[in-house]
Protein backbone atom coordinates (compact mmCIF):
# COMPACT_ATOMS: atom_id res chain seq x y z
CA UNK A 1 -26.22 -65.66 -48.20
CA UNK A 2 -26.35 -63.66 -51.49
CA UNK A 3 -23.06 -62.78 -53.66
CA UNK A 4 -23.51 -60.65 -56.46
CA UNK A 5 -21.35 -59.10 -58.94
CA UNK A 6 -23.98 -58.01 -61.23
CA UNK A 7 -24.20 -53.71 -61.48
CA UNK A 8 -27.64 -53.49 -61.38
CA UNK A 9 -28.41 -56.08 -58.57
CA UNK A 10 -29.87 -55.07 -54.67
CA UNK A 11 -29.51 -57.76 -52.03
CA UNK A 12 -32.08 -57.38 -49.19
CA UNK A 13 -32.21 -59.12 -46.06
CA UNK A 14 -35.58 -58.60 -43.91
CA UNK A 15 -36.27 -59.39 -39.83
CA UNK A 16 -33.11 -58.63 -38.39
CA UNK A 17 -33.70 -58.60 -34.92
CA UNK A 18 -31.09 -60.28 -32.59
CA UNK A 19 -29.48 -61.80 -36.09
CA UNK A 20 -26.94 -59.75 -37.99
CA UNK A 21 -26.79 -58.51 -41.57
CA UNK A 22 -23.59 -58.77 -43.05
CA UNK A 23 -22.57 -57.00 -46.06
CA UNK A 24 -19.10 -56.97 -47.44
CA UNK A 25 -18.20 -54.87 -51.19
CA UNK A 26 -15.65 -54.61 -53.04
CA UNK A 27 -15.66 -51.22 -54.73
CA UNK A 28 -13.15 -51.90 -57.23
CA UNK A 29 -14.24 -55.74 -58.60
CA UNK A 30 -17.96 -54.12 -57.96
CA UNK A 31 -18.56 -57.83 -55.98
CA UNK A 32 -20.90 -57.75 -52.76
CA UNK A 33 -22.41 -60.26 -50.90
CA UNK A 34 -25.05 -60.56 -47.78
CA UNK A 35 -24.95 -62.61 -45.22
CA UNK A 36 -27.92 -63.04 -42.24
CA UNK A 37 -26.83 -64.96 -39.61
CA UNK A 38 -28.94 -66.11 -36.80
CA UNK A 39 -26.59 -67.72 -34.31
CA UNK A 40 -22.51 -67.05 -32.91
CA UNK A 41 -21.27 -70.58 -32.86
CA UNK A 42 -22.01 -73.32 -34.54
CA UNK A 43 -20.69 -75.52 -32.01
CA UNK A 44 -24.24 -75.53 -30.35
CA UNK A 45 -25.50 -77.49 -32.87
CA UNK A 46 -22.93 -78.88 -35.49
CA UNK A 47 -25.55 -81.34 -37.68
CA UNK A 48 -27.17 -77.81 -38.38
CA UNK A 49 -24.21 -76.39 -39.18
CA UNK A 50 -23.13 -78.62 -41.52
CA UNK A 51 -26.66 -78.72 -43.18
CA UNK A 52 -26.76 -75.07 -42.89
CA UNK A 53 -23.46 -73.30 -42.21
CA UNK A 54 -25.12 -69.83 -42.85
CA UNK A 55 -27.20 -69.66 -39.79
CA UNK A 56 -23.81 -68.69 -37.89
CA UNK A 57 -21.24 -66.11 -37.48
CA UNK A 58 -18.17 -68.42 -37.22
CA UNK A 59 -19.29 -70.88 -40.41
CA UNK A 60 -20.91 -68.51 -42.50
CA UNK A 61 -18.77 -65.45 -42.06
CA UNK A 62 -15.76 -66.98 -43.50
CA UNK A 63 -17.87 -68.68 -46.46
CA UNK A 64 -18.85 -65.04 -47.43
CA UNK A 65 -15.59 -64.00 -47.84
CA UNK A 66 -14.32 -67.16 -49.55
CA UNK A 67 -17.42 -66.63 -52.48
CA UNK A 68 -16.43 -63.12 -52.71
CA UNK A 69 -12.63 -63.54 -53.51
CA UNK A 70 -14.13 -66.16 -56.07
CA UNK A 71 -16.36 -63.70 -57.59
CA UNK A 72 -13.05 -61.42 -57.95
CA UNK A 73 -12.86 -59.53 -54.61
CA UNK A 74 -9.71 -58.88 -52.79
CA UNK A 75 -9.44 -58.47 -49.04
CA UNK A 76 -7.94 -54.96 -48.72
CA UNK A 77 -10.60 -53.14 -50.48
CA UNK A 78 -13.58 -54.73 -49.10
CA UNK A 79 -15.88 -52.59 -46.75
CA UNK A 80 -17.32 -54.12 -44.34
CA UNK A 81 -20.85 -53.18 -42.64
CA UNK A 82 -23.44 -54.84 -40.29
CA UNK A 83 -27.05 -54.38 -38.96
CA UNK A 84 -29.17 -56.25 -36.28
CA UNK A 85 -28.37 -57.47 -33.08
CA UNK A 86 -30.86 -56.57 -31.33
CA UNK A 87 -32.58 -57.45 -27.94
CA UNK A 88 -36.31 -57.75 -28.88
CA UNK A 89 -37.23 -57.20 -25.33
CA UNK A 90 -38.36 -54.44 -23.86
CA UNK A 91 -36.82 -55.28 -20.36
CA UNK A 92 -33.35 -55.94 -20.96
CA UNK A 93 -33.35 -58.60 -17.53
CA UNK A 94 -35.79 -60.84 -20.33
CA UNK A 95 -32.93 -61.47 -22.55
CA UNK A 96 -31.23 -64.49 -21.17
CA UNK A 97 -29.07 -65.85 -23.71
CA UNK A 98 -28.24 -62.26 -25.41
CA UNK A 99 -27.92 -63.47 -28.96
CA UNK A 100 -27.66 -60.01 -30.93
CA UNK A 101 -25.30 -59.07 -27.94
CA UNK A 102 -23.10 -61.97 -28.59
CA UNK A 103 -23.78 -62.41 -32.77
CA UNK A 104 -21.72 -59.38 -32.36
CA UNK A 105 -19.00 -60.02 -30.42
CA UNK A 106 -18.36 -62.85 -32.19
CA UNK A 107 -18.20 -61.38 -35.16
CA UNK A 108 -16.03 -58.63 -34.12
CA UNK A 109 -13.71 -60.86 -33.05
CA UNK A 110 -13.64 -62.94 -36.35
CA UNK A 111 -12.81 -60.09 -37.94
CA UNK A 112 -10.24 -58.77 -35.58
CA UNK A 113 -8.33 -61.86 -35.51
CA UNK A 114 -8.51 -61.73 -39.72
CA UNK A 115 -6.77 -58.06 -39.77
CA UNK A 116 -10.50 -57.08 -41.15
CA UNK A 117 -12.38 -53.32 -39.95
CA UNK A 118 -15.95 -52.97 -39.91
CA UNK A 119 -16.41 -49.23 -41.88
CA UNK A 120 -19.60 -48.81 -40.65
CA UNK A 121 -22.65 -50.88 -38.14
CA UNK A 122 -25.94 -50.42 -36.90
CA UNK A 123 -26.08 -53.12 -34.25
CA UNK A 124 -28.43 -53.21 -30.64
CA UNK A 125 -31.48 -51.10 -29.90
CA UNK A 126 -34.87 -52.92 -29.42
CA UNK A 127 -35.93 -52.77 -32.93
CA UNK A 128 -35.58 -55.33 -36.20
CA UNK A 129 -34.02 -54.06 -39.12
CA UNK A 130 -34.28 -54.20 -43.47
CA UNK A 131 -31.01 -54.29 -44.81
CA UNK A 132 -30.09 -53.80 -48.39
CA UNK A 133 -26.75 -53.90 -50.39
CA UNK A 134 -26.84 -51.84 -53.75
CA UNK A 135 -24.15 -53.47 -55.49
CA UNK A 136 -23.04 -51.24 -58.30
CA UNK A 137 -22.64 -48.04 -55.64
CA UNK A 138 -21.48 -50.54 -52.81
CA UNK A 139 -24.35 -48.40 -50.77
CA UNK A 140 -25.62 -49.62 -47.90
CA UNK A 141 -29.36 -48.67 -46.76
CA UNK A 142 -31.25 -49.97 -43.34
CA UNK A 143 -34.47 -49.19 -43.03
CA UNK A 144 -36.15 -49.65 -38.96
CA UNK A 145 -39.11 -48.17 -37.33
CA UNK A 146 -39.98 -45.91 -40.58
CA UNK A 147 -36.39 -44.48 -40.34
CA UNK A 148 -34.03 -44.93 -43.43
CA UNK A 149 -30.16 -44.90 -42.50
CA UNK A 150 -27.33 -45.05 -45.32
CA UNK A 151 -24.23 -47.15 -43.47
């Protein structure tokens, strides 16, 4: 996790593939953070959680936030967006424990239950993903198979 409420700084995140990306900006305080989180609960493995409460949606979602009020943001301007979450297989039968699948869901429903909308996401596929959070604009670039996508 990177927070940032310098102008000039980009955030980039690199390999999603089943993990998520999550960037959250505040337009007005011009704070921003980026999160990449590997796992949904933390409850499958709470020693690594506590060294490590980034790795997952449910511990490191909530810590994003929390920096970026510090830094100055406030929860009804922040935009939300997300990349990843992919299944890496080809064969969708392959992908037993569906972690992108459920990285999402999980997060969705974080959100939901914090009266917090996603504005934009670029979530599933079979592909990993480059995210990057341009924190002066707020902009929001994912870059994936030679494609460039502005969230």
């Amino acid at each position: 996790m990177k927070i940032s409420a310098e102008k000039d700084d980009l955030i980039v995140t690199y390999a999603l593939g089943s993990c998520l990306g999550i960037a959250i900006h505040d337009p007005v305080a011009c704070v921003g953070g980026l999160l990449h989180v590997m796992l949904p609960l933390s409850t499958i493995d709470p020693s690594k959680a506590a060294q490590n409460p980034y790795m997952f949606v449910d511990t490191g979602v909530p810590r994003l936030f929390i920096e970026c009020y510090k830094a100055g943001a406030k929860k009804e301007r922040l935009v939300v967006k997300v990349a990843g979450g992919a299944c890496l297989h080809q064969n969708e039968q392959e992908d037993y424990f569906q972690i992108g699948k459920r990285n999402f869901l999980t997060l969705r429903k974080l959100l939901w239950k914090n009266g917090v909308l996603l504005s934009a996401y670029d979530v599933g596929g079979h592909h990993s993903r480059t995210m990057a959070l341009a924190i002066g604009s707020g902009e929001v670039i994912v870059k994936s198979q030679g494609q460039v996508k502005r969230l």
